[in-house]
N, C-alpha and C. Protein backbone atom coordinates (compact mmCIF):
# COMPACT_ATOMS: atom_id res chain seq x y z
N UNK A 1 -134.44 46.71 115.98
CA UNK A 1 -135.32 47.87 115.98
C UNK A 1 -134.96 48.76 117.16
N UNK A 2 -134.46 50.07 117.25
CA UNK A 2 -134.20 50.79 117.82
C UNK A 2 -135.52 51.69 118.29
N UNK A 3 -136.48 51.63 119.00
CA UNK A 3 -137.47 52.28 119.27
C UNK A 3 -137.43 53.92 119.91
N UNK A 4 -138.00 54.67 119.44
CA UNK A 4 -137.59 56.24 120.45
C UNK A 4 -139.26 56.63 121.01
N UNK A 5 -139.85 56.06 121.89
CA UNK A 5 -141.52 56.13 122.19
C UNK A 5 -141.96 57.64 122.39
N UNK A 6 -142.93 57.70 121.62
CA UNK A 6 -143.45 59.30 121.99
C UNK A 6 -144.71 59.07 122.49
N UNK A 7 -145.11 59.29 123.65
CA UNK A 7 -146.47 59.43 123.98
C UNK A 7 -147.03 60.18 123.02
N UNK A 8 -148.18 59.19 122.62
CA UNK A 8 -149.60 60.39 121.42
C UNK A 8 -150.50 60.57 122.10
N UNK A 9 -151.04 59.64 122.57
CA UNK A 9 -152.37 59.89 123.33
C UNK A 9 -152.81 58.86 124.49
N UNK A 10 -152.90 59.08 125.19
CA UNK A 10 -154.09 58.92 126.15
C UNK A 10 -155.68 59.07 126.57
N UNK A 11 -156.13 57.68 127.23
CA UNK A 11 -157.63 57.93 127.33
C UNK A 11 -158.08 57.81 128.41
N UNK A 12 -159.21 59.10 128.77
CA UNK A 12 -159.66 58.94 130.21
C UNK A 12 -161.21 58.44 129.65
N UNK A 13 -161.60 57.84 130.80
CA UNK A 13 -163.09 57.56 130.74
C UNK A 13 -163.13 58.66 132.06
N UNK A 14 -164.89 59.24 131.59
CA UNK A 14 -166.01 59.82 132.58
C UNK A 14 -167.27 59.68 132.07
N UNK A 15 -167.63 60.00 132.94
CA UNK A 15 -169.46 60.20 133.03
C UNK A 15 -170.07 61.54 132.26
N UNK A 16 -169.44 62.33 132.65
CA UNK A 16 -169.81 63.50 131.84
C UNK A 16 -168.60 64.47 131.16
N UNK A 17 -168.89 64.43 129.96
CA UNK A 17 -167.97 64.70 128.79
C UNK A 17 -167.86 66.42 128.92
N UNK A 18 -169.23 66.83 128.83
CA UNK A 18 -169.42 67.95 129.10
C UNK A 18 -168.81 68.61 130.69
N UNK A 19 -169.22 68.78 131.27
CA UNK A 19 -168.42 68.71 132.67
C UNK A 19 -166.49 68.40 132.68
N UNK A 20 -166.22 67.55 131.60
CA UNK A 20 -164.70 67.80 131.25
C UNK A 20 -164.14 68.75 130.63
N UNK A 21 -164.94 68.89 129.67
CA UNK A 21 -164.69 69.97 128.73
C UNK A 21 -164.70 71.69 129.29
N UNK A 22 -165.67 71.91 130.37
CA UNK A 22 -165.82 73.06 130.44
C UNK A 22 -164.24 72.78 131.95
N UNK A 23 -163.98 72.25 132.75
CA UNK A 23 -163.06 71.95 133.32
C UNK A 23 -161.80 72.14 132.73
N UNK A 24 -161.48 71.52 131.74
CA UNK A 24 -160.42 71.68 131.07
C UNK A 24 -160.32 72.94 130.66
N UNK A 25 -160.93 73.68 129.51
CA UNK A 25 -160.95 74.49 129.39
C UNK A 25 -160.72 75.61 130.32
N UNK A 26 -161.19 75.76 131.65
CA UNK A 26 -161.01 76.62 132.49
C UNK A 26 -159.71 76.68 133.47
N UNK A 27 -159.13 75.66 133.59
CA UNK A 27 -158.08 74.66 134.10
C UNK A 27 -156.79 74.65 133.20
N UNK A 28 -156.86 74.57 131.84
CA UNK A 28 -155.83 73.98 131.47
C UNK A 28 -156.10 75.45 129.99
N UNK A 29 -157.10 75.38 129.68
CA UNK A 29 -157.42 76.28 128.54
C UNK A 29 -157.17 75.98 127.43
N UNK A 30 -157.52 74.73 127.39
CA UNK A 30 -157.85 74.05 126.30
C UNK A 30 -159.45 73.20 125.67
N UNK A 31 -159.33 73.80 124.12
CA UNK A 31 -160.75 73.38 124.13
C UNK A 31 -160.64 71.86 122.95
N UNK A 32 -161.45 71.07 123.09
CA UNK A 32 -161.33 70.13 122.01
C UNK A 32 -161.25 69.82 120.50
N UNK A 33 -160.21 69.08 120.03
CA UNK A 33 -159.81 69.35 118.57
C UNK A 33 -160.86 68.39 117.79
N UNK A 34 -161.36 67.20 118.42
CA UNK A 34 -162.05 66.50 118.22
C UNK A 34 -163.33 66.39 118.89
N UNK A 35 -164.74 66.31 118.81
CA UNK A 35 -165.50 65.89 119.90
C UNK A 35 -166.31 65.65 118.83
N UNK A 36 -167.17 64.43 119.71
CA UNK A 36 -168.79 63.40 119.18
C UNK A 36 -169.24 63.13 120.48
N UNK A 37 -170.47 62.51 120.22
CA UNK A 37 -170.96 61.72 121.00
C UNK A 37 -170.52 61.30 121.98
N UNK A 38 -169.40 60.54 122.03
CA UNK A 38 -168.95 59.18 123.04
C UNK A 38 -167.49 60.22 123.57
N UNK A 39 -166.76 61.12 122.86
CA UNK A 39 -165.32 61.64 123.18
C UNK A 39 -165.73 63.07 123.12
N UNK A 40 -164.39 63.09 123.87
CA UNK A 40 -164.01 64.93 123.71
C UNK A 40 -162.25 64.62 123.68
N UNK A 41 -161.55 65.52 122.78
CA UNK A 41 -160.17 64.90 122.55
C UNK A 41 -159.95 66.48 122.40
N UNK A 42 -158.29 66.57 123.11
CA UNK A 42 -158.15 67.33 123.91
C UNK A 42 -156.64 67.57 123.45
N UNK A 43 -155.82 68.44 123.00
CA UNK A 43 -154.31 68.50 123.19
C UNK A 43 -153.18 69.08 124.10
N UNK A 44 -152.65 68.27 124.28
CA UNK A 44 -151.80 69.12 125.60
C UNK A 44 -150.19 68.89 124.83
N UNK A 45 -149.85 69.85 124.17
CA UNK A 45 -148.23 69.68 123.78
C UNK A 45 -148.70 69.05 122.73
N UNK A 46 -147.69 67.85 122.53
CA UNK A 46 -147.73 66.79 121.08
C UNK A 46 -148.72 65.64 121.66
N UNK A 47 -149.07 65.51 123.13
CA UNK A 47 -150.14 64.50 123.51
C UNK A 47 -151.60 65.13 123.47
N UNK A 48 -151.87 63.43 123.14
CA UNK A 48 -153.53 64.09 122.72
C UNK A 48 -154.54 63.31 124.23
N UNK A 49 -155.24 64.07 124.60
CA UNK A 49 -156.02 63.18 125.90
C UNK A 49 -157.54 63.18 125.03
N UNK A 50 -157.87 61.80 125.06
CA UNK A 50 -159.21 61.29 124.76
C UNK A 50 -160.12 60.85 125.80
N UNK A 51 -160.88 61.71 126.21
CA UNK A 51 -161.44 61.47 127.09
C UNK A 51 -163.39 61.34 126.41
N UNK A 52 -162.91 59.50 126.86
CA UNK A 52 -164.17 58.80 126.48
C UNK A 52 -165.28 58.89 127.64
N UNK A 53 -166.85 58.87 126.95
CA UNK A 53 -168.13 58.30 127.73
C UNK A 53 -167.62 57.09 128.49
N UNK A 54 -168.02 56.71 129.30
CA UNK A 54 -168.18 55.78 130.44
C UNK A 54 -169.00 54.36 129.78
N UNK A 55 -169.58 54.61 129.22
CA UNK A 55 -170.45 53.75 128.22
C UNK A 55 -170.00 52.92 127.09
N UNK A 56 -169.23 53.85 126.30
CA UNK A 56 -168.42 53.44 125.10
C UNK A 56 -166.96 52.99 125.73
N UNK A 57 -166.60 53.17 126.89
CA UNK A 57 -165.23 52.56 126.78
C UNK A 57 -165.35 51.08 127.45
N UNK A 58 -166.54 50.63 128.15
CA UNK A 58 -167.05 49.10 128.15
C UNK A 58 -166.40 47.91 126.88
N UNK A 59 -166.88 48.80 126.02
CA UNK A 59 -166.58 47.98 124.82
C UNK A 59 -165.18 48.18 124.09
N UNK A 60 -164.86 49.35 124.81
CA UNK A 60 -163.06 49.59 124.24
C UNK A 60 -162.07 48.93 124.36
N UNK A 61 -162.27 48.68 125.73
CA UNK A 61 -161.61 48.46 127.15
C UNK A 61 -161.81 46.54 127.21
N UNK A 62 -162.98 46.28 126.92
CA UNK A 62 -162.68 44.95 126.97
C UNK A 62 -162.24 44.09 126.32
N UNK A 63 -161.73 42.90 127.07
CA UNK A 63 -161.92 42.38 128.05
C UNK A 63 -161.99 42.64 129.28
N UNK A 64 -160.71 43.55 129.45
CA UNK A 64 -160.36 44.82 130.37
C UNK A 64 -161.73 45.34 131.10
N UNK A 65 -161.62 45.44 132.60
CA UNK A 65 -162.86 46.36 132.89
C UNK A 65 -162.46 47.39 133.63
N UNK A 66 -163.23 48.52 133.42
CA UNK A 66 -163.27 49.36 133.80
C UNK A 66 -163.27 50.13 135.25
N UNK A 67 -162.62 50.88 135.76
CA UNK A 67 -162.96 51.19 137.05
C UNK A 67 -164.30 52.02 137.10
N UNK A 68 -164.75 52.10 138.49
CA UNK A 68 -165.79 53.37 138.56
C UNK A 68 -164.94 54.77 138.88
N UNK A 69 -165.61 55.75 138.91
CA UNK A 69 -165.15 56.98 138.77
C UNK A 69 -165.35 56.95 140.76
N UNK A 70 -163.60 57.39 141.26
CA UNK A 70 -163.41 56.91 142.55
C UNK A 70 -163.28 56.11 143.35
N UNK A 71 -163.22 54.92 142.28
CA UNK A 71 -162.51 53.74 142.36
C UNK A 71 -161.38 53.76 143.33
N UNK A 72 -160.14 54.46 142.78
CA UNK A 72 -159.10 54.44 143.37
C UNK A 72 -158.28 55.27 142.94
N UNK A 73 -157.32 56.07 142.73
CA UNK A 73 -156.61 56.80 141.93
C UNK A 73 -155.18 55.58 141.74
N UNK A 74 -154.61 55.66 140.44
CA UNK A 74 -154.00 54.57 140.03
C UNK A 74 -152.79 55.48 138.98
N UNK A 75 -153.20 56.53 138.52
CA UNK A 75 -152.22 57.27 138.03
C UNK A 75 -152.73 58.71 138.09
N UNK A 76 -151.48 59.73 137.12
CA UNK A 76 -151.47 61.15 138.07
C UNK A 76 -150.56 62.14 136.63
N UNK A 77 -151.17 62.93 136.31
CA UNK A 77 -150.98 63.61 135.35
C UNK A 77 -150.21 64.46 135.40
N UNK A 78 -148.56 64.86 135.07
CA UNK A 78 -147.91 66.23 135.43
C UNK A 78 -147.73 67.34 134.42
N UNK A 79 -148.47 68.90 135.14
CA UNK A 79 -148.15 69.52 133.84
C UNK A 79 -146.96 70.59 134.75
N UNK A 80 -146.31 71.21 133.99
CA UNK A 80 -145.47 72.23 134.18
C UNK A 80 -145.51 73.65 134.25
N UNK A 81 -145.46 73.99 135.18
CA UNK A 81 -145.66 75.43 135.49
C UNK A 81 -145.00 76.53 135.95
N UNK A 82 -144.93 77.78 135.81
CA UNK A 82 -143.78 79.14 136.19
C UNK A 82 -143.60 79.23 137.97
N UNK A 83 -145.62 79.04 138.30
CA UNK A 83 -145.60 79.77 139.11
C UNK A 83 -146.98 78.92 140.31
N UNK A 84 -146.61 78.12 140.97
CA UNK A 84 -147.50 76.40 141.45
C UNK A 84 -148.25 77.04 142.60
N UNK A 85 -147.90 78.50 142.99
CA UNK A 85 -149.45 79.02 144.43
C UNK A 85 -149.76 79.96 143.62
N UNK A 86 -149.07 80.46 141.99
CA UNK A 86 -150.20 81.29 141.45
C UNK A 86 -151.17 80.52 140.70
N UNK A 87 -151.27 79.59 140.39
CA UNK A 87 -151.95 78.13 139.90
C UNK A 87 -153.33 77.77 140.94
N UNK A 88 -152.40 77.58 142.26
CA UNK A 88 -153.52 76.89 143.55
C UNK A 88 -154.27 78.22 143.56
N UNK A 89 -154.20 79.46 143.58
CA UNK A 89 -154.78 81.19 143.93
C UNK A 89 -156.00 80.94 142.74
N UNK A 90 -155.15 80.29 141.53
CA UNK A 90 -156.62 80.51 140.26
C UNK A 90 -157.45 79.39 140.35
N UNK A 91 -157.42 77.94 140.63
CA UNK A 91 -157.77 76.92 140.34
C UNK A 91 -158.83 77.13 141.87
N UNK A 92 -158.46 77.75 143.00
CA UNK A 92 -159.34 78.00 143.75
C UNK A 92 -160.28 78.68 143.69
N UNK A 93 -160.02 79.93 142.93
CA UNK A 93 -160.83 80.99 142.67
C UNK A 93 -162.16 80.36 141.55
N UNK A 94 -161.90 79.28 140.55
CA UNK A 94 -162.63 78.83 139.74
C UNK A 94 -163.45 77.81 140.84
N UNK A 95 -163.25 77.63 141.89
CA UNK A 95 -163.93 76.68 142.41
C UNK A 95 -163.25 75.08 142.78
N UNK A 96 -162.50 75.11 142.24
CA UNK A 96 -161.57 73.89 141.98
C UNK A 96 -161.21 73.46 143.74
N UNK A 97 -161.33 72.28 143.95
CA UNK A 97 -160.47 72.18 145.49
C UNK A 97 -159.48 71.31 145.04
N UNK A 98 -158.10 71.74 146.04
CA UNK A 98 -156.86 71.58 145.82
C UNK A 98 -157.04 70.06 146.68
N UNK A 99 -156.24 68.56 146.16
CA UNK A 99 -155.98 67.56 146.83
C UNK A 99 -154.84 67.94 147.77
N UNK A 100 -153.64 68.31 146.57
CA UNK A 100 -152.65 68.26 148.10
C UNK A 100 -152.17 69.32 147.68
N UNK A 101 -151.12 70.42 148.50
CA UNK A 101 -150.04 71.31 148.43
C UNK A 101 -150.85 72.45 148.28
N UNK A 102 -150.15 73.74 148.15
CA UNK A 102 -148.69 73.72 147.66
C UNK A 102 -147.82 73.44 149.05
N UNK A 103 -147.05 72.43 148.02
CA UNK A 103 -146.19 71.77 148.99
C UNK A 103 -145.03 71.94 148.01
N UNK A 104 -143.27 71.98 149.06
CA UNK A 104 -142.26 71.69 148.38
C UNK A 104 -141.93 70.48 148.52
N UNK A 105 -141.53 69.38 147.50
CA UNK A 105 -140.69 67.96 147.66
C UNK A 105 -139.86 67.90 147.94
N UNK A 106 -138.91 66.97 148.49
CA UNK A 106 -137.47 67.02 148.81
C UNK A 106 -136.89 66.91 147.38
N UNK A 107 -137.24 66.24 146.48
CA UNK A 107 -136.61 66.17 144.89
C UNK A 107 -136.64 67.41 143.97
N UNK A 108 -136.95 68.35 144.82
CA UNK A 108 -137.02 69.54 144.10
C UNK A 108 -137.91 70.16 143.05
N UNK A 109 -139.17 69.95 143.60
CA UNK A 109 -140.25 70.54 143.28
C UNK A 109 -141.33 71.24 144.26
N UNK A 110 -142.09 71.93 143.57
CA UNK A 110 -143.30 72.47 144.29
C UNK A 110 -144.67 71.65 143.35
N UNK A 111 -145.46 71.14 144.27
CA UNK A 111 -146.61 70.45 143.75
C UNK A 111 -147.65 70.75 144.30
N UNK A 112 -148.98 71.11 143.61
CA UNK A 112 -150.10 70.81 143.82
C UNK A 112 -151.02 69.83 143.12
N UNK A 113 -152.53 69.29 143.77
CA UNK A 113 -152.93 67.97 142.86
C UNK A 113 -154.43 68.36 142.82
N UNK A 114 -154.72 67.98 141.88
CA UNK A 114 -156.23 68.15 142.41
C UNK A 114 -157.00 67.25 141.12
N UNK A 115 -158.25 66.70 141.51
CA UNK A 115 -159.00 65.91 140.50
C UNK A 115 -160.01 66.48 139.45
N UNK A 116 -160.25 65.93 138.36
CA UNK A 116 -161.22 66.90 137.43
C UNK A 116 -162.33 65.95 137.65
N UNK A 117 -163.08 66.37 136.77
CA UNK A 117 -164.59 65.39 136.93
C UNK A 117 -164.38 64.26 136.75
N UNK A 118 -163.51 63.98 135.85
CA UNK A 118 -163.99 62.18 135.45
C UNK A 118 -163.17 61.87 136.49
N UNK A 119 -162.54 62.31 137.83
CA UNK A 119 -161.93 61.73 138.86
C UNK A 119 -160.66 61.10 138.47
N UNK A 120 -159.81 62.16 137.48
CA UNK A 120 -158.37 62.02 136.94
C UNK A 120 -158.03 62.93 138.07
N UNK A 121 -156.32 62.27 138.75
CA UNK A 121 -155.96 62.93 139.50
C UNK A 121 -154.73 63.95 138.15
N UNK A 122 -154.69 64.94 138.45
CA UNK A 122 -153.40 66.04 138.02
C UNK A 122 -152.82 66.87 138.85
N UNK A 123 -151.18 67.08 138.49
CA UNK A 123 -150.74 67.99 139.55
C UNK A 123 -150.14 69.03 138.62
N UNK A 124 -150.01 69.97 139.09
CA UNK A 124 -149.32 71.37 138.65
C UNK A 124 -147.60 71.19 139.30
N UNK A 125 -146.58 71.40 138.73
CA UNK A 125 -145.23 70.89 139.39
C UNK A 125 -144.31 72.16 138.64
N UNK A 126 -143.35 72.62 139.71
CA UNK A 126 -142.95 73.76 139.68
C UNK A 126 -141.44 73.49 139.94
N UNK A 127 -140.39 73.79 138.93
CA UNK A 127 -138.96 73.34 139.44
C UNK A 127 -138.45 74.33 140.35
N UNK A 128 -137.65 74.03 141.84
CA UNK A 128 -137.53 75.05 142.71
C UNK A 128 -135.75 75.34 142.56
C-alpha cells in the first residue's frame, strides 16, 4: 500500500463555540460549513477544523483525556500570508494580542502567533 496522507480535518475543543466562531471569522474570515450544538466546523483550504464543545469531546476523546483550556500549548497552527506586520496592524486593531513577533527566523520566515479562544495557539508565517 503506497499511502499519499492528506490532512482532512482536525479537532479543537473549547468552551465557547460561539466566541470561536465570531474569532475566526474576524481573524481568518471564515464562517462555518457545519454547526450544531456541540461543533462549529470550519474550512481552511481542503482542511476542515472541527472545533468541538468542551463537554462533548469527554466522550470523543476517551479514553484519552482532555486538556483544560491553558493547559499547555502542545501544538501550533501555520497559515500563510503576503504580508505578516500587515496581519499583526489588523489582528491588533480587532483587539487580538499578538503572542510573539513580528519576528524574522533564521529559516527564513517572518512569524507572528497569537491564541484564539479555545486557547489554540496560530501563527501567521511570511516567506522572506
Amino acid at each position: 500500500m503506497n499511502l499519499q496522507p492528506k490532512l482532512f480535518a482536525i479537532t479543537l475543543i473549547a468552551s465557547d463555540l460561539d466566541a470561536v466562531a465570531e474569532f475566526y471569522a474576524a481573524v481568518f474570515g471564515v464562517v462555518p460549513v457545519h454547526s450544531d450544538q456541540v461543533s462549529r466546523v470550519f474550512k481552511f483550504g481542503e482542511t476542515l477544523v472541527n472545533v468541538l464543545e468542551r463537554s462533548d469531546a469527554v466522550s470523543l476523546f476517551a479514553p484519552a483525556e482532555t486538556a483544560t483550556q491553558g493547559f499547555a500549548q502542545h501544538s501550533m497552527f501555520t497559515i500563510q500570508v503576503d504580508d505578516v506586520d500587515a496581519q499583526a496592524r489588523r489582528l491588533q486593531g480587532l483587539g487580538v494580542d499578538l503572542n510573539y513577533g513580528p519576528k524574522d527566523q533564521p529559516w527564513g520566515i517572518r512569524v507572528i502567533t497569537f491564541i484564539d479562544p479555545a486557547g489554540q495557539l496560530w501563527e501567521f508565517s511570511q516567506s522572506l
